[in-house]
N, C-alpha and C. Protein backbone atom coordinates (compact mmCIF):
# COMPACT_ATOMS: atom_id res chain seq x y z
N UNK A 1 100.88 105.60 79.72
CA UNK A 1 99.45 105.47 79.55
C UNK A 1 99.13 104.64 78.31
N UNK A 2 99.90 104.32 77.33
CA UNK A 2 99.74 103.33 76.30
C UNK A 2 98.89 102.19 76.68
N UNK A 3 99.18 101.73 77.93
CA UNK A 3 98.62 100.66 78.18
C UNK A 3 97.56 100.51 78.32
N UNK A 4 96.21 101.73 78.72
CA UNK A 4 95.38 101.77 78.82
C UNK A 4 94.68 103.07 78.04
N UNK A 5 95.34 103.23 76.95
CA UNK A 5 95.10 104.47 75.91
C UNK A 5 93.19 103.95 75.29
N UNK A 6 92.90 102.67 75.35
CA UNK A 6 91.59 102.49 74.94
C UNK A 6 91.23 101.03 75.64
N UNK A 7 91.13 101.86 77.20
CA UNK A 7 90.38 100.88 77.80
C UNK A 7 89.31 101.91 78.96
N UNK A 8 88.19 101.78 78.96
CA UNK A 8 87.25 101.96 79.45
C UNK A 8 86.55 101.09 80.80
N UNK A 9 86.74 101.59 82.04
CA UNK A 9 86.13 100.95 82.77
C UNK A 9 85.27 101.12 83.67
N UNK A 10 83.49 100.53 83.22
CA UNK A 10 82.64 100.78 83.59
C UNK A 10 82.03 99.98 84.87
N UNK A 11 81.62 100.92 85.84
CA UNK A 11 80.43 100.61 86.97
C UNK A 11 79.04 101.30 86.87
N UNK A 12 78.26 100.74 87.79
CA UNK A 12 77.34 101.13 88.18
C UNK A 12 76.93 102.47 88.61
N UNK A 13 77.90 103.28 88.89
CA UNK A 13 78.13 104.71 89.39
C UNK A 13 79.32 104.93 88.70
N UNK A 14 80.24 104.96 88.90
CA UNK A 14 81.44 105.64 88.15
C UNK A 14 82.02 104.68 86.45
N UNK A 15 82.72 105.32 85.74
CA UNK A 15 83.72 104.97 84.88
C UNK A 15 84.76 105.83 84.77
N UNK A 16 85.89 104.75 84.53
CA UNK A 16 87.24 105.56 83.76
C UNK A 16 87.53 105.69 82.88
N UNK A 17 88.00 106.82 82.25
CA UNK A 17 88.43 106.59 80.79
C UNK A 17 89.96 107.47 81.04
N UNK A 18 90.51 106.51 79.81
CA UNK A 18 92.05 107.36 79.70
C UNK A 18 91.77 108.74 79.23
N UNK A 19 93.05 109.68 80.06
CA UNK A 19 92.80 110.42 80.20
C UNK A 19 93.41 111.30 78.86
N UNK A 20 92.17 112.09 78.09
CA UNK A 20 92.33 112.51 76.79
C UNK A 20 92.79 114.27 76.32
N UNK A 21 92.67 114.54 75.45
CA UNK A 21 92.95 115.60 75.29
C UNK A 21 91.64 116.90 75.91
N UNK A 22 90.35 116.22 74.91
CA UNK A 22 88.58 116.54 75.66
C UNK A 22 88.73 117.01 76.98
N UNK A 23 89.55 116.19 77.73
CA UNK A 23 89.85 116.51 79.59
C UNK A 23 90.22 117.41 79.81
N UNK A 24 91.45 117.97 79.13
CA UNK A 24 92.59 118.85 79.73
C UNK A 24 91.94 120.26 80.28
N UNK A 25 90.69 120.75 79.29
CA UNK A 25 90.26 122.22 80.23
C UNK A 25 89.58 121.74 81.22
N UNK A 26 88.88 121.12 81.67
CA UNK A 26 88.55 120.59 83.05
C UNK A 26 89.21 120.29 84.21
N UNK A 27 90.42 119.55 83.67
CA UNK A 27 91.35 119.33 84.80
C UNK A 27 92.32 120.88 84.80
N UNK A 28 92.39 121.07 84.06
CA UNK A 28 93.08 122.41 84.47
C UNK A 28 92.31 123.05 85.26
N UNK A 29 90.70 123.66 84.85
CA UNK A 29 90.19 124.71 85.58
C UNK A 29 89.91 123.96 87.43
N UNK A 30 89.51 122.05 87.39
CA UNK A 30 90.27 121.78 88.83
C UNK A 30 91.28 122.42 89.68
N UNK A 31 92.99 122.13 88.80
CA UNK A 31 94.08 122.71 89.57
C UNK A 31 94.04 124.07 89.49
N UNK A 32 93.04 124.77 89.56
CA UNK A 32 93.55 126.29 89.55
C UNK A 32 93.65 126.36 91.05
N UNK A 33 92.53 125.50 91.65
CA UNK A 33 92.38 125.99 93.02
C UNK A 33 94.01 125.20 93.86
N UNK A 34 93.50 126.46 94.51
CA UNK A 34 95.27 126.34 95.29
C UNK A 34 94.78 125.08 96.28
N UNK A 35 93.81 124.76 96.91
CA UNK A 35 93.42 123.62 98.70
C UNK A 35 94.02 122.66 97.15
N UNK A 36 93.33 122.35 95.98
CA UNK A 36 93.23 120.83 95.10
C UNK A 36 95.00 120.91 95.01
N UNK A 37 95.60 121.93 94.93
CA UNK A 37 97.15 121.69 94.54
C UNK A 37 97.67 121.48 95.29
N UNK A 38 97.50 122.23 96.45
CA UNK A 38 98.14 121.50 98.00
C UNK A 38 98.09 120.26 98.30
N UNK A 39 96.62 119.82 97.92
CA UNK A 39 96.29 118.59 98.77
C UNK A 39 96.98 117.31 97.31
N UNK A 40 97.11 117.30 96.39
CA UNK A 40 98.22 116.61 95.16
C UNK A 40 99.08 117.27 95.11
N UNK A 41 99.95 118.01 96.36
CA UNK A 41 101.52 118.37 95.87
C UNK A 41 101.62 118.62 94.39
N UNK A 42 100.78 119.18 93.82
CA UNK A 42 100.78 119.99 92.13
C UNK A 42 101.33 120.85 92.43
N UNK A 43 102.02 121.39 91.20
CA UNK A 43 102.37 122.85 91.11
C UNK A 43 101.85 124.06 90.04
N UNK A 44 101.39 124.57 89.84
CA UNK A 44 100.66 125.43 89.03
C UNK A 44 100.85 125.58 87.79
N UNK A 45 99.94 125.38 86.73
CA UNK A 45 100.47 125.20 85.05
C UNK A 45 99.62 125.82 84.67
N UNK A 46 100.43 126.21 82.96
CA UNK A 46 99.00 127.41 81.97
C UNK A 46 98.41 126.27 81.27
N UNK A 47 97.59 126.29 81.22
CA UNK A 47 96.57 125.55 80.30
C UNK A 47 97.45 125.07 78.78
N UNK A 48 98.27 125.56 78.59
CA UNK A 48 98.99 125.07 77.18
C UNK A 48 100.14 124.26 78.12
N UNK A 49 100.89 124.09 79.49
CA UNK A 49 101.86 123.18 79.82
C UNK A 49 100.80 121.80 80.17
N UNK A 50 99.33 122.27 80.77
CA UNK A 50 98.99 121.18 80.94
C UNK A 50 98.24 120.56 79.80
N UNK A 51 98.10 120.80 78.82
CA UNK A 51 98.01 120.40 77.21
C UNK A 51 98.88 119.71 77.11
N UNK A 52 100.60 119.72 76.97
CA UNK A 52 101.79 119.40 76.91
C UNK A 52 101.75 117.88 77.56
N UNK A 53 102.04 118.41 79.60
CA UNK A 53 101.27 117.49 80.08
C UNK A 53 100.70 116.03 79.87
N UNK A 54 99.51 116.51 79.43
CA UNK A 54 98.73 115.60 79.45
C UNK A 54 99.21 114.44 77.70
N UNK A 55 99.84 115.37 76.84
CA UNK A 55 100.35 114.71 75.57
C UNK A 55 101.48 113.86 76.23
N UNK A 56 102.17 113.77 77.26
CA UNK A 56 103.32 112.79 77.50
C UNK A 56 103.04 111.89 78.85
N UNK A 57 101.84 111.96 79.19
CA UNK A 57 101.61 111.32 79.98
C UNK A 57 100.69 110.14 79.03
N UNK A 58 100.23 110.67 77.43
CA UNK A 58 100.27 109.42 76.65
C UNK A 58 100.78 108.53 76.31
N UNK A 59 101.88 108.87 76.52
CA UNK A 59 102.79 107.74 75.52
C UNK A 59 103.84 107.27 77.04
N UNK A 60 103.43 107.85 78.01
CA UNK A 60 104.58 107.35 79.23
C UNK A 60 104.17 105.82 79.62
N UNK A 61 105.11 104.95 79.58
CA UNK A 61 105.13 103.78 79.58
C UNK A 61 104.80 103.01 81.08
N UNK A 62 105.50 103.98 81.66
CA UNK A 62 105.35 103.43 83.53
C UNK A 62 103.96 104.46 84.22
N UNK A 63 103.12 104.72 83.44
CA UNK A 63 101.96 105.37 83.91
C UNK A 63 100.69 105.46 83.68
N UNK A 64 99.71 105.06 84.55
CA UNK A 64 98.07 104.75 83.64
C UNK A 64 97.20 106.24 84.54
N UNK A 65 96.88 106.65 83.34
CA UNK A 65 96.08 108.08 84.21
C UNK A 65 94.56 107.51 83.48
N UNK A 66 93.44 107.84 84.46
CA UNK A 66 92.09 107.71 84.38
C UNK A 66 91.19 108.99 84.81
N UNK A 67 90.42 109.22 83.58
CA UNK A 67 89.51 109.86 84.56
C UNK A 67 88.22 109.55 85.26
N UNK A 68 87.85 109.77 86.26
CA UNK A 68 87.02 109.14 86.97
C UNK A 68 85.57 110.15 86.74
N UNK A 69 84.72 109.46 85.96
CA UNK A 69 83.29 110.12 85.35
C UNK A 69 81.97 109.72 86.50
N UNK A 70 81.39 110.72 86.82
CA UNK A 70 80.18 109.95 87.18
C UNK A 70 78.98 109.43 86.12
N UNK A 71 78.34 108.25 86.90
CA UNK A 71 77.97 107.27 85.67
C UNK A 71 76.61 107.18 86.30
N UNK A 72 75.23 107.53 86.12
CA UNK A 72 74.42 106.54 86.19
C UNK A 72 73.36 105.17 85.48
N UNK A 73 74.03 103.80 85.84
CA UNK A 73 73.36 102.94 85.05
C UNK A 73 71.93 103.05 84.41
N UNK A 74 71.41 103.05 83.49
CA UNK A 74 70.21 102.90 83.02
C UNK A 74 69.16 101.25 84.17
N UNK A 75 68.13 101.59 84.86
CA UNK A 75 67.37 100.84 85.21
C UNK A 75 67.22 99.64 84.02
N UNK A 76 67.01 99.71 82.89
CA UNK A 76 66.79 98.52 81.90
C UNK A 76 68.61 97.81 81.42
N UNK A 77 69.43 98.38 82.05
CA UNK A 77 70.51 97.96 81.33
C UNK A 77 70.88 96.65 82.00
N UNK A 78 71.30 95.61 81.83
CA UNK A 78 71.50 94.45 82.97
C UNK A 78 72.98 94.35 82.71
N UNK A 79 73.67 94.42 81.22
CA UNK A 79 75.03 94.26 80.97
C UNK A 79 76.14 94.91 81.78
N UNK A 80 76.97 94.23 82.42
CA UNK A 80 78.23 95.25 83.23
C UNK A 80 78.69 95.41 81.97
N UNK A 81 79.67 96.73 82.53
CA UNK A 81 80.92 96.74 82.07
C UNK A 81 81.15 97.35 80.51
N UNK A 82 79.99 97.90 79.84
CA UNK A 82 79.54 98.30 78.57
C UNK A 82 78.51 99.47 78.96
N UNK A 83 79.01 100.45 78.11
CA UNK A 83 78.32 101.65 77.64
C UNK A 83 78.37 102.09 76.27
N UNK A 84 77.15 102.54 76.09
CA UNK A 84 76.92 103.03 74.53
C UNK A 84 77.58 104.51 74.19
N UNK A 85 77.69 104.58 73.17
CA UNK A 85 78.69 105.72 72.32
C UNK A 85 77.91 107.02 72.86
N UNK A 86 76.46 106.92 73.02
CA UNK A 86 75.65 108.34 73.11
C UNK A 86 75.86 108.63 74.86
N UNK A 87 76.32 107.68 75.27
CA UNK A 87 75.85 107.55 76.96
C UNK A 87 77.33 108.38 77.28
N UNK A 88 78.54 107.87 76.61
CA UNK A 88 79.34 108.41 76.85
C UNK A 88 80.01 110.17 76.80
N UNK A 89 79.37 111.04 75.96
CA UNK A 89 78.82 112.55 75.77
C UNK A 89 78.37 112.93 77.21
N UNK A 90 77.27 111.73 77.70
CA UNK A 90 76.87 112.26 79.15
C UNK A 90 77.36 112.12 80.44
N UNK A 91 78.41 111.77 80.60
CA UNK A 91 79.54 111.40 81.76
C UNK A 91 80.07 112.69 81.86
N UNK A 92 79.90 112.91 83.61
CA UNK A 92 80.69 113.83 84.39
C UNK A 92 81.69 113.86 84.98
N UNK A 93 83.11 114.61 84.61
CA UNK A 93 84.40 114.22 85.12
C UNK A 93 83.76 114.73 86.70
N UNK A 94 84.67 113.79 87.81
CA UNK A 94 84.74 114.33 88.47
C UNK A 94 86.04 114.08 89.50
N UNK A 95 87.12 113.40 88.90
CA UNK A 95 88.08 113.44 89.74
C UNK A 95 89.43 112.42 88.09
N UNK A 96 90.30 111.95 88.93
CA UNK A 96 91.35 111.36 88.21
C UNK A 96 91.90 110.09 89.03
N UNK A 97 92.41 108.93 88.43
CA UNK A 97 93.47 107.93 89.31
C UNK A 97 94.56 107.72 88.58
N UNK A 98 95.45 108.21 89.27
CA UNK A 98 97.06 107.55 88.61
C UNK A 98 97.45 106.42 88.99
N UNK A 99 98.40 105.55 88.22
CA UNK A 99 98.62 104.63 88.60
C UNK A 99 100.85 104.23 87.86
N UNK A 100 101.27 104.40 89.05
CA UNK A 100 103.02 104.42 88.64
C UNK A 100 103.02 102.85 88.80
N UNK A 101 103.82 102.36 87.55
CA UNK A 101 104.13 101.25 87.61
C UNK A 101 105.75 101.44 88.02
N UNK A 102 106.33 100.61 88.81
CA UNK A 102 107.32 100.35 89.32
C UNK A 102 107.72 98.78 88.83
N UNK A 103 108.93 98.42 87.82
CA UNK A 103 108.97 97.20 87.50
C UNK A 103 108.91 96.93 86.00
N UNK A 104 108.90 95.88 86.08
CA UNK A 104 108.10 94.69 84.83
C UNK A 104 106.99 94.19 85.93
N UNK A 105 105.88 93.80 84.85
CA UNK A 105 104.99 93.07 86.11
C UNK A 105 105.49 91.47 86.28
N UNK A 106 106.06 90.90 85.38
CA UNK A 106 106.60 89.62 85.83
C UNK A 106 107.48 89.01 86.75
N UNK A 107 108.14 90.34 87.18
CA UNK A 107 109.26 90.84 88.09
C UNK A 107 109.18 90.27 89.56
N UNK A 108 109.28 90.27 90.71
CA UNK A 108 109.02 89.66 92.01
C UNK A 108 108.84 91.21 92.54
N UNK A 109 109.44 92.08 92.17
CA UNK A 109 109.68 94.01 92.76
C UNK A 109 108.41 94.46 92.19
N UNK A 110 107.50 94.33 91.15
CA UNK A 110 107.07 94.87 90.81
C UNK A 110 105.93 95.51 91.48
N UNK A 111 105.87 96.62 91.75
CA UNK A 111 105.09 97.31 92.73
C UNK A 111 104.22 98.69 91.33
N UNK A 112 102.46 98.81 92.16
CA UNK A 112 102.08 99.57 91.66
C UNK A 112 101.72 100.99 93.04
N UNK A 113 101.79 102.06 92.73
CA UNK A 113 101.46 103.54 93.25
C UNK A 113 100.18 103.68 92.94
N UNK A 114 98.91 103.65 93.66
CA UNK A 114 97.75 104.88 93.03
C UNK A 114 97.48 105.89 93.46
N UNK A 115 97.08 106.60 93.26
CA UNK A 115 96.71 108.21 93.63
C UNK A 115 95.38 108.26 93.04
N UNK A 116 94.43 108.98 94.10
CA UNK A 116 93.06 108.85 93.48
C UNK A 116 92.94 110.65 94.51
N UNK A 117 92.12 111.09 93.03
CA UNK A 117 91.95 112.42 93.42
C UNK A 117 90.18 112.94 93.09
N UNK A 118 89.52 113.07 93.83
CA UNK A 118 87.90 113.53 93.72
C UNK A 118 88.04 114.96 93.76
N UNK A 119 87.75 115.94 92.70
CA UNK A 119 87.93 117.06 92.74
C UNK A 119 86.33 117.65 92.67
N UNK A 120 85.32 116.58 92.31
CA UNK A 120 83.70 117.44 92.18
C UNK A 120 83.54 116.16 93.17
N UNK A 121 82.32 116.78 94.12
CA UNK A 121 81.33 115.84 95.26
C UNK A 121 79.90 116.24 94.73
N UNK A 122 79.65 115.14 94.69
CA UNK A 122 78.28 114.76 94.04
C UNK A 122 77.21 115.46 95.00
């Protein structure tokens, strides 16, 4: 996740942000439910493994985790791709995307994995 440890990416409805420490009781109280663990082949963690977790999925080199916020643009805003510091407090997790890098990307093999998981419906 280094690679995207401070990158932010904003739409019109959703943004991602790397996925932080702030997250971890949210996504935990997500995987409690057994259908969300089934349906991501998860396996069940205490809130301090997925603390752990989520600390080595920082620094993992072959892996970009996002969380996926709901966003709504301001009517006066015209700028993509930028949100203000106060706007960001008001973003709703509501799911995650992984992303396994397989490779170097300069590589001819280099293949990416995503996994996109919606755990709140709007």
């Amino acid at each position: 996740m280094r690679a995207n440890e401070n990158v932010m990416i904003v739409d019109d409805e959703i943004v991602l942000v790397p996925y932080r420490e702030e997250h971890v009781a949210k996504y935990h109280e997500w995987m409690s439910s057994e259908e969300l663990r089934e349906l991501t082949a998860s396996e069940p963690l205490s809130l301090e493994e997925e603390y752990d977790m989520q600390k080595k999925w920082q620094i993992d080199e072959d892996k970009l985790t996002f969380i996926i916020c709901a966003y709504q643009k301001p009517a006066h805003e015209t700028t993509a791709g930028r949100l203000h510091v106060q706007e960001q407090s008001q973003l709703t997790m509501i799911g995650d995307v992984n992303l396994f890098l397989k490779g170097a990307p300069d590589e001819d093999e280099f293949e990416v994995e995503i996994e996109i998981m919606i755990a709140v419906l709007r």
